[in-house]
Structure formats: structure tokens, C-alpha cells
Protein backbone atom coordinates (compact mmCIF):
# COMPACT_ATOMS: atom_id res chain seq x y z
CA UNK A 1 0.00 0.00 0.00
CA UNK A 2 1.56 3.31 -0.88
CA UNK A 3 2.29 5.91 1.89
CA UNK A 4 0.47 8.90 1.50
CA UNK A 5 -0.32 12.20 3.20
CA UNK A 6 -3.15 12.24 5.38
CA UNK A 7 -7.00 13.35 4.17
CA UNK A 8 -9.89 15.08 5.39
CA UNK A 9 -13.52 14.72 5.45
CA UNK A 10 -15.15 17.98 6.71
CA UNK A 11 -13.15 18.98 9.64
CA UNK A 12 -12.06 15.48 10.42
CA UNK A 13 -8.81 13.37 9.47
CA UNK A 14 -9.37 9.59 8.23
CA UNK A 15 -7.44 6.64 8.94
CA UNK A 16 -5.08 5.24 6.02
CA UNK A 17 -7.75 1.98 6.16
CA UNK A 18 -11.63 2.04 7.21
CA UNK A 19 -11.44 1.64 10.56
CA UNK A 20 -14.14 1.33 13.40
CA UNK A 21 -13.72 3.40 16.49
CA UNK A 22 -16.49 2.71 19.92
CA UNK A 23 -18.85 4.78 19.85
CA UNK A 24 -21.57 5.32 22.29
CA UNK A 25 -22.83 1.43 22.69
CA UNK A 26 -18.77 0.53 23.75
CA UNK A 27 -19.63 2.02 27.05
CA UNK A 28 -22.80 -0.86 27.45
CA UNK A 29 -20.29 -3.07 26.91
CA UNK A 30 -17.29 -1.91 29.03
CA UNK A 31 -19.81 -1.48 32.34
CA UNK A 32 -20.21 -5.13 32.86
CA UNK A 33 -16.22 -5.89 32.42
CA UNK A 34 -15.49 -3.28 34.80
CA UNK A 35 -17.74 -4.28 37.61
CA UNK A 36 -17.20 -8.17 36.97
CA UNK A 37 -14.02 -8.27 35.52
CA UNK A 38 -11.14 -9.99 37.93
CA UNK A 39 -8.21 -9.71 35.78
CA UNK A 40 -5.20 -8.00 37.74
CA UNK A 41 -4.95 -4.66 35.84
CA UNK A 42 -2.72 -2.90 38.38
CA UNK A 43 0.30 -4.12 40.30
CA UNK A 44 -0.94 -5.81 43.94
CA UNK A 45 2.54 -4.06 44.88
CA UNK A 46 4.45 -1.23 44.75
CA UNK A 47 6.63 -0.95 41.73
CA UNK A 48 10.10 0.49 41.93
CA UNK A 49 10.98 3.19 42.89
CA UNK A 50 13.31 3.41 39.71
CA UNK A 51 15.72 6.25 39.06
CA UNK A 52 17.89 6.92 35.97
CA UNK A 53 21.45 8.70 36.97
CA UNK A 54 21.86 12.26 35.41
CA UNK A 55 25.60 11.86 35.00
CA UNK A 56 25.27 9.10 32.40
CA UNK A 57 24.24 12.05 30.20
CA UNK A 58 27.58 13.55 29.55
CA UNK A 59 28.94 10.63 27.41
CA UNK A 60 27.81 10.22 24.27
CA UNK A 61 26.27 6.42 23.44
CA UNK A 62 29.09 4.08 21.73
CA UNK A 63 26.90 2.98 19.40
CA UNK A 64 24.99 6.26 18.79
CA UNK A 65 21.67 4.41 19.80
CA UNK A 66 20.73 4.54 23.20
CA UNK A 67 17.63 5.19 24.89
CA UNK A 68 15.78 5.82 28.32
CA UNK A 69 12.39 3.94 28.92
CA UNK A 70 10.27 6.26 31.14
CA UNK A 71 7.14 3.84 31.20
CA UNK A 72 4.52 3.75 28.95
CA UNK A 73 5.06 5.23 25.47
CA UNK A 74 7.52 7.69 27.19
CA UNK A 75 11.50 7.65 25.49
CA UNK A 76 14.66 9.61 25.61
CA UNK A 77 16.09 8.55 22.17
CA UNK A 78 19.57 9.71 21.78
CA UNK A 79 20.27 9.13 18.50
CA UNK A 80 23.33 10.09 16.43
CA UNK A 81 24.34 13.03 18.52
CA UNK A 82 20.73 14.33 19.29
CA UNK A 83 18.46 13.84 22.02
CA UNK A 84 14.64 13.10 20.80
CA UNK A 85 12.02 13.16 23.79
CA UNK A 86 8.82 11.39 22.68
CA UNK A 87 5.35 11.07 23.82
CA UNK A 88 6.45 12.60 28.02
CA UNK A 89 4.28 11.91 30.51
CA UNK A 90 5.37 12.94 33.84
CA UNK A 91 2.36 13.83 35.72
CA UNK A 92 0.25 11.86 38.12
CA UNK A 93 -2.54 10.68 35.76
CA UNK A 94 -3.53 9.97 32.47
CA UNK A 95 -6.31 12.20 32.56
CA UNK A 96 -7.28 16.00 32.03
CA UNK A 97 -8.39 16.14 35.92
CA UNK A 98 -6.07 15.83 38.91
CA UNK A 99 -8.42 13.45 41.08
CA UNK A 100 -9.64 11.14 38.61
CA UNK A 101 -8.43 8.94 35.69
CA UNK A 102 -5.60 5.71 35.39
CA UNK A 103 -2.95 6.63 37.61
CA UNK A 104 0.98 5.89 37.28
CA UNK A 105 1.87 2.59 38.59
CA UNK A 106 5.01 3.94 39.87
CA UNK A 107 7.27 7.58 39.53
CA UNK A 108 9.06 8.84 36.78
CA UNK A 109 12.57 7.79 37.22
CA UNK A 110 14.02 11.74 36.62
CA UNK A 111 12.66 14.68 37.37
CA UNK A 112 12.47 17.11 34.76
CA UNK A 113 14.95 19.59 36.01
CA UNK A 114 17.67 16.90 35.76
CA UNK A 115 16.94 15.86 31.90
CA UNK A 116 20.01 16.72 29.69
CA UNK A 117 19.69 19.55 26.71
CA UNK A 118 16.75 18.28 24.85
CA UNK A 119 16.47 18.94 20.53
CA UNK A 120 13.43 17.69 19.92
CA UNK A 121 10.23 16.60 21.61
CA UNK A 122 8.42 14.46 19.66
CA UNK A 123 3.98 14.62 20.28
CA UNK A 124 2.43 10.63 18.21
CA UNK A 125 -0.93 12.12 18.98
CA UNK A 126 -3.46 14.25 21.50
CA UNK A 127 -4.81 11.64 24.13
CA UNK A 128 -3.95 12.48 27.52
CA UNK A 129 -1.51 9.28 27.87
CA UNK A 130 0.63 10.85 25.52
CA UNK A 131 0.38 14.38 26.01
CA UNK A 132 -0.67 15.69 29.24
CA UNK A 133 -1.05 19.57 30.00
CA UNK A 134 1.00 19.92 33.12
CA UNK A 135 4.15 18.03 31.37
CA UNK A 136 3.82 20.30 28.54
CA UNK A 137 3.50 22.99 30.55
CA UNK A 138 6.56 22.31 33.12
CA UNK A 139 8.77 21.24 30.01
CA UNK A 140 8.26 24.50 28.13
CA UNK A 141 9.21 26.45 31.32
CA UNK A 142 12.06 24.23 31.40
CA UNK A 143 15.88 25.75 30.51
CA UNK A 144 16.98 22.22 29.08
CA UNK A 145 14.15 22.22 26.08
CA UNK A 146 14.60 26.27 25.62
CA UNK A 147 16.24 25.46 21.83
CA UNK A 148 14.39 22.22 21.73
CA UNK A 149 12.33 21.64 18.40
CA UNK A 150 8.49 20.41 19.13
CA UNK A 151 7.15 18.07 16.15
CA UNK A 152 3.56 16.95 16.06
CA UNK A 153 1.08 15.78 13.43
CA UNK A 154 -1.34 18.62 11.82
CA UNK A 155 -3.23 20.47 14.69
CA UNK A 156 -1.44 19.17 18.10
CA UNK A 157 0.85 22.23 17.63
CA UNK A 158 -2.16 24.55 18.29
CA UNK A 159 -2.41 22.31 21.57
CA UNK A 160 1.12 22.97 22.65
CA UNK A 161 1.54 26.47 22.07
CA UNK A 162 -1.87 26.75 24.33
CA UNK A 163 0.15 24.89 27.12
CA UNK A 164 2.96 27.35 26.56
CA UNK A 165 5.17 25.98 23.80
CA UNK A 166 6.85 28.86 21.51
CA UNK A 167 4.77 28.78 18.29
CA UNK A 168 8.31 29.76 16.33
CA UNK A 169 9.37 25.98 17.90
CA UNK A 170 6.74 23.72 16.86
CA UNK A 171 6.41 22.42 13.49
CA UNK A 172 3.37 20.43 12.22
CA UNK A 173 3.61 17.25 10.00
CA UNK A 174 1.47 15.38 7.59
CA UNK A 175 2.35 11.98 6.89
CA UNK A 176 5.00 11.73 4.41
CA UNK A 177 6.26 15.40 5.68
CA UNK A 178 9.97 15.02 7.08
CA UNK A 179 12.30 17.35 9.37
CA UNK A 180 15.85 17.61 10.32
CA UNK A 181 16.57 17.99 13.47
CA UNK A 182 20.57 18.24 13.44
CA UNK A 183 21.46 15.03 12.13
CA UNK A 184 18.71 13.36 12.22
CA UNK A 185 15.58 13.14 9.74
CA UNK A 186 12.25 12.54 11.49
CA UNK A 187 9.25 11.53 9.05
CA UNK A 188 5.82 11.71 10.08
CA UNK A 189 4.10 8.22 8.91
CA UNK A 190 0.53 6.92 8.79
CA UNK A 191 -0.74 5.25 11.69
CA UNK A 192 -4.48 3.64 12.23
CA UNK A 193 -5.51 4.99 15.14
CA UNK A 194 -7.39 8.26 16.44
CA UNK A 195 -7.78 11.94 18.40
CA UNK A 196 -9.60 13.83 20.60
CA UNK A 197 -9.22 15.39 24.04
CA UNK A 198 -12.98 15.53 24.69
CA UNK A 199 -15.90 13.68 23.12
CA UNK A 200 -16.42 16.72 20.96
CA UNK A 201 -13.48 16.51 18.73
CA UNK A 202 -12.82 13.28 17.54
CA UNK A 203 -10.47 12.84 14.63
CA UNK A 204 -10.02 16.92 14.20
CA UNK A 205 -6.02 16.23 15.17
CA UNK A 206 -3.84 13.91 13.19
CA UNK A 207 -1.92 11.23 14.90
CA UNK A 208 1.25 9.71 13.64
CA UNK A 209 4.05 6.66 13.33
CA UNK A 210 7.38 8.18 13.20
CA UNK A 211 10.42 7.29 11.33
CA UNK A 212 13.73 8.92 13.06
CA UNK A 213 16.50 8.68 10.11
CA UNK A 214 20.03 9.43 11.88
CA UNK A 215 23.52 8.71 9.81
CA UNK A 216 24.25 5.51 11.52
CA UNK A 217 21.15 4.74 13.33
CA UNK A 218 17.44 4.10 12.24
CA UNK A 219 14.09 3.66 14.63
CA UNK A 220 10.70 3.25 13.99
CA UNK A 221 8.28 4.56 16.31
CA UNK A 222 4.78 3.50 16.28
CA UNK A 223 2.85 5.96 18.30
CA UNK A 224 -0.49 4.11 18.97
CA UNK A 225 -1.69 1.97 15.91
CA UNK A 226 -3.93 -0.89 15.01
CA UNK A 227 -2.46 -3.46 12.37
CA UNK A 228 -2.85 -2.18 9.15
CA UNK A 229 -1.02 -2.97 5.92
CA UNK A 230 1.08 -0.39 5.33
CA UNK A 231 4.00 -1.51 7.69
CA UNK A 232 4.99 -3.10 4.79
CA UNK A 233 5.80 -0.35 2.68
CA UNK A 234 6.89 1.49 5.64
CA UNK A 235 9.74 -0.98 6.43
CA UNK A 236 10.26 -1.09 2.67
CA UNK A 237 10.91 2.50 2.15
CA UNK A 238 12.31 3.56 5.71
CA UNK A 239 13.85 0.71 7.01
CA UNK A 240 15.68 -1.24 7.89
CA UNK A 241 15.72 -0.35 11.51
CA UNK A 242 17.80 -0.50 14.15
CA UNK A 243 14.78 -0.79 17.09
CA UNK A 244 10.89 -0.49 16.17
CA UNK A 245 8.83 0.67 19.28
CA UNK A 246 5.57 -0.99 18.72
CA UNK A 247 2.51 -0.85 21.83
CA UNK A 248 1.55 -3.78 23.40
CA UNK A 249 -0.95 -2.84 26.10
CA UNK A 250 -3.81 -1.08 26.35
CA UNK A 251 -5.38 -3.76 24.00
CA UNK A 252 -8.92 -5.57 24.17
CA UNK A 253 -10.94 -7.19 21.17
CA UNK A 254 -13.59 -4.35 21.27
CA UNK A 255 -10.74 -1.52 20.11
CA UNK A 256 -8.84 -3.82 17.64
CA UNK A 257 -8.41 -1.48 15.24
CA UNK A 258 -6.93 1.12 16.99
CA UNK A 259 -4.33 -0.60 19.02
CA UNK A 260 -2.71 -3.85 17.72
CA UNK A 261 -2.07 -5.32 20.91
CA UNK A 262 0.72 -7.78 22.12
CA UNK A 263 0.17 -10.37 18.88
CA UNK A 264 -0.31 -7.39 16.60
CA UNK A 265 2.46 -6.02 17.46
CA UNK A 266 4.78 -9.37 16.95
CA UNK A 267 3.19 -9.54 13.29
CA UNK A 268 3.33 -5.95 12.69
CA UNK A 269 7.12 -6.06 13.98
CA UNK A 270 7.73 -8.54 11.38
CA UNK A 271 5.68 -6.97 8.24
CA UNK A 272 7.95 -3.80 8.87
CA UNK A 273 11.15 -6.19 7.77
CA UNK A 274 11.93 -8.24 11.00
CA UNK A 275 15.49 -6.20 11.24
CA UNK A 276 16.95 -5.39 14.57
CA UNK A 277 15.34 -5.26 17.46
CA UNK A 278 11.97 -4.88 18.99
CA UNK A 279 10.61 -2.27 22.11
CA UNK A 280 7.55 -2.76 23.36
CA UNK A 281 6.22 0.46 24.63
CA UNK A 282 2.61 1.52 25.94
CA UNK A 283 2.72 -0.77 28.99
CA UNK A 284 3.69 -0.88 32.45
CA UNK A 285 2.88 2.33 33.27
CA UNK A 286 -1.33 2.75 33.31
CA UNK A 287 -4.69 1.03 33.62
CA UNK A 288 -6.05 1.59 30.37
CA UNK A 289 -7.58 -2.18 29.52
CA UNK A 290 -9.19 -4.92 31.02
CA UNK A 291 -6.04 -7.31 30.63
CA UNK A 292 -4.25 -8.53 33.41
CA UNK A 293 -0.94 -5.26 33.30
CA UNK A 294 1.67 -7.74 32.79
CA UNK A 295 -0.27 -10.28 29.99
CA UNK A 296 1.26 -8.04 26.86
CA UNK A 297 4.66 -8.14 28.45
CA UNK A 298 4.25 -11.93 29.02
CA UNK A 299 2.80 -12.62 25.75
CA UNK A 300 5.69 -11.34 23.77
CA UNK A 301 8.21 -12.55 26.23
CA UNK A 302 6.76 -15.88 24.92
CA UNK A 303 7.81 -15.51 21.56
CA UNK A 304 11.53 -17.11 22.20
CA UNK A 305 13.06 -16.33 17.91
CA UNK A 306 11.90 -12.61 18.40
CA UNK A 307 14.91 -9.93 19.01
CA UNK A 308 13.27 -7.95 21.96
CA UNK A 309 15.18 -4.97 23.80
CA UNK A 310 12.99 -3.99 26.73
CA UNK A 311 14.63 -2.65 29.50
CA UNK A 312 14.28 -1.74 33.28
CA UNK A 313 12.50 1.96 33.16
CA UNK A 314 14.89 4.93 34.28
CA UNK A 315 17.89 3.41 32.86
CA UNK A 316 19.46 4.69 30.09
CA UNK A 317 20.57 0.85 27.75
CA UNK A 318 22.31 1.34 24.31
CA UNK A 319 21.11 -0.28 21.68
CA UNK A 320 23.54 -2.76 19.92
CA UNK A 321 23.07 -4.80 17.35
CA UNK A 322 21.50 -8.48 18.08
CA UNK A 323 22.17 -8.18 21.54
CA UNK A 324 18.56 -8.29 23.52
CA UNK A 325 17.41 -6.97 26.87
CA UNK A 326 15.04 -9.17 28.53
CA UNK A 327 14.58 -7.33 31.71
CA UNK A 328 11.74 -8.74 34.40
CA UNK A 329 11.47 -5.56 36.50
CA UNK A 330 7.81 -5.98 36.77
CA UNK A 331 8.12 -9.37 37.99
């Protein structure tokens, strides 16, 4: 399937492939699961805490690949000399309130204040697990991200620069659209999925899969994405990669579309090309399903001839060529 810029209808953005998103009868459905339901969806104990040293900051990686797993979707990718942050979450809860909504299983590993110079901050999408207003807000008061370059898809930069973001650093991608960020080339890239901060405006936001293009070093990030076919064209023309961060969690039969799960994200790893090594990301960190928190994990733990690099969150692990991290932190 070719890769192609995304479209309108009306006001609202479409996916790259028909896709059904719940609508009003999904909450019928989700009532009885969430009253009856006796899968363990949060951790009986406390997790961590976990804490990633500051000083590790002021070598470069050997490789030129190495990255920070805050939880969740949440990276720092260093990446041939620059410093991507993607997707940060740092507040309490997933959530546009303070007092309700999926709260963090455990603490972000580094406070803001002690992040090294960031280039770019990289936004998938608007839903509160991925971009959450007090995070926005701290980060663009923060001196570490003053020159930092803030990429979104169409219309999340209107978001940001609400939350405080300078207008002059934010730059807005279609799919297909590229920047260069120093040495490295990020690509905005179709992903099946969806937007919306409210009920109200569904779909009026893009969402995104990036590709981040570096002189030695390539990554795929997935953002949040049902399987679609057009990983295969994506591997094709932008790999082959280095890591792919695919989501696992957050996954349940009634929202197949929009997020692939722990099995779609195996098959999806391996219609992008197979190459290097595989992250699961969107995990670990929230309550957003009715699956058991560690079943993705486990499930693609299971799969023994798949490269996997998932590490222990806070600490910074370069990525190497065919050499895995299996870490069982939330064990």
C-alpha cells in the first residue's frame, strides 16, 4: 500500500484503512467488564521506585543508539548526537483532571529539572496518555528544552503552544512530511488509530508513526496503531531499523483497530522487515484495559526467535546490534 499524506472529510482526518472506532454502545459493553471483571490490571505491589542517573548524560552512546524507557510510550532517544524526547508523561494521571483517571503505577525515574539539553520533543498524537497539559506545561518552562524543536502531526501544535510551547518551535507534520533535526531526519508516517481530548473533537487532530533517520542509526516509532497494511511499505521505504517501538498494552478485542495489541504487534514487527530489534512500549505504566498489566509483556516474552530490547524503566541501555534486553522488572 503506498504511503500517502493524510486526508480530510469535513473537519475530520481519516485513517489510512476504514477503521471502526467505539462509539456510544462501547460504554454498554465496558460497564459489565469493569464491575465483573477480575483480571489483575494494576500491580498488587508497589513498583520500583526506579531512578535513571543524570551523570550518564555527559557521554555520548558508543553505538549512537541509546535510549531511556520512562514507562509507557515515554522515550529519551539519543540518536546520532541528538536527544529526541517522545510522547512525556510525567504527571500523576492519564487524565485531564487531577483526582480522577488511570494513575501511574510507579514515579518517573528523573525529574524534569535533571533531563540533559533536549532537541526535539516528539507529540504521536493528542490523548492524555501521551500528552498531558501539566508536562507540557513544566517542560516548556524548562531551561533544558529552551532550543528544543516540538514536532507533532497537523493540529497538536495549536495544543502545545496553548500549554505554553513557543509557536516559532513547533512544526506540524502530515504523513510523508519530514524534518531535520541536526542530524537526524524525522518523518511523520501513517498510523491507524485516532484523536480527541474531549468527546467533541474526535479525529479533528492527526496522529502519527514516526520514522527517526540518523547517519548511523534508524528507529521506527509506532505511536499508537492498530495493524494495518502499510507496515509493509513502511519498512520497505524507511527501514531497515535498528529498534521499532511498537505498543503492546492497552489492548482488548472491542478496540482492535486502533491498538494492535501484544500479537499485533509481533506480526506488525515482522511486516515492517523483521530487522533489529523490537521495544515494546505503551505498557507498564497505566490502567487503560481490562487485561491482566503484565499479559502483553508476558505474551511477547513468549515468543523465544523474536529480538526484543525492553529494559528496566529509568535506565538509560544502548542499543547494539543483536544483543537483547530481557529485563523482568515488573516481575
Amino acid at each position: 500500500m503506498p504511503i500517502a499524506p493524510a486526508k480530510r472529510l469535513g473537519k475530520k482526518f481519516v485513517n489510512p484503512v476504514p477503521t471502526r472506532v467505539g462509539g456510544p454502545l462501547l460504554f454498554f459493553k465496558v460497564i459489565p467488564r469493569i464491575i465483573f471483571g477480575t483480571a489483575a490490571r494494576s500491580p498488587k505491589h508497589p513498583l520500583g521506585p526506579f531512578h535513571t542517573d543524570p551523570t550518564i548524560f555527559a557521554d555520548d552512546p558508543r553505538s549512537g543508539l541509546r535510549i531511556t524507557w520512562m514507562g509507557h510510550s515515554t522515550s529519551l532517544v539519543e540518536i546520532d548526537g541528538m536527544r529526541i524526547l517522545i510522547d512525556p508523561i510525567w504527571q500523576e494521571r492519564a487524565s485531564p483532571a487531577k483526582w480522577i483517571g488511570p494513575r501511574r503505577f510507579f514515579s518517573a525515574p528523573i525529574a524534569l529539572r535533571d533531563l540533559p539539553p533536549i532537541d526535539s520533543v516528539l507529540i504521536s498524537h493528542d490523548h492524555y496518555d501521551h500528552l498531558g497539559a501539566s508536562t507540557i506545561r513544566n517542560l516548556a518552562a524548562t531551561p533544558q528544552l529552551q532550543n528544543a524543536h516540538w514536532i507533532t502531526p497537523l493540529g497538536v501544535d495549536r495544543i502545545l503552544q496553548g500549554l505554553g510551547v513557543n509557536a516559532a518551535r513547533c512544526t506540524a507534520l502530515n504523513w510523508t512530511e519530514s524534518l531535520t533535526v541536526g542530524s537526524v531526519t524525522i518523518t511523520a508516517l501513517p498510523a491507524r488509530h485516532f484523536s480527541g481530548r474531549s468527546a467533541f473533537d474526535r479525529f479533528e487532530t492527526l496522529w502519527a508513526s514516526f520514522a527517526l533517520i540518523g547517519p548511523r542509526n534508524r528507529v521506527y516509532y509506532g505511536g499508537d496503531s492498530g495493524e494495518w497494511d502499510g507496515f509493509t511499505e513502511i519498512g520497505r521505504e524507511f527501514g531497515p531499523f535498528d529498534l521499532t517501538m511498537l505498543e503492546i498494552g492497552a489492548s482488548d478485542p472491542l478496540w482492535r483497530d486502533v491498538h494492535m495489541g501484544p500479537e499485533g504487534a509481533v506480526r506488525s514487527f515482522r511486516a515492517l522487515g523483521g530487522h533489529g530489534l523490537f521495544m515494546p512500549i505503551h505498557w507498564g505504566l497505566f490502567d487503560l484495559a481490562f487485561h491482566n498489566w503484565t499479559q502483553p509483556i508476558e505474551s511477547v516474552f513468549a515468543q523465544e526467535d523474536l529480538s526484543i530490547w525492553s529494559p528496566t524503566p529509568g535506565v538509560p541501555s544502548e542499543v547494539i546490534p543483536g544483543k537483547e534486553i530481557r529485563s523482568e522488572w515488573w516481575r
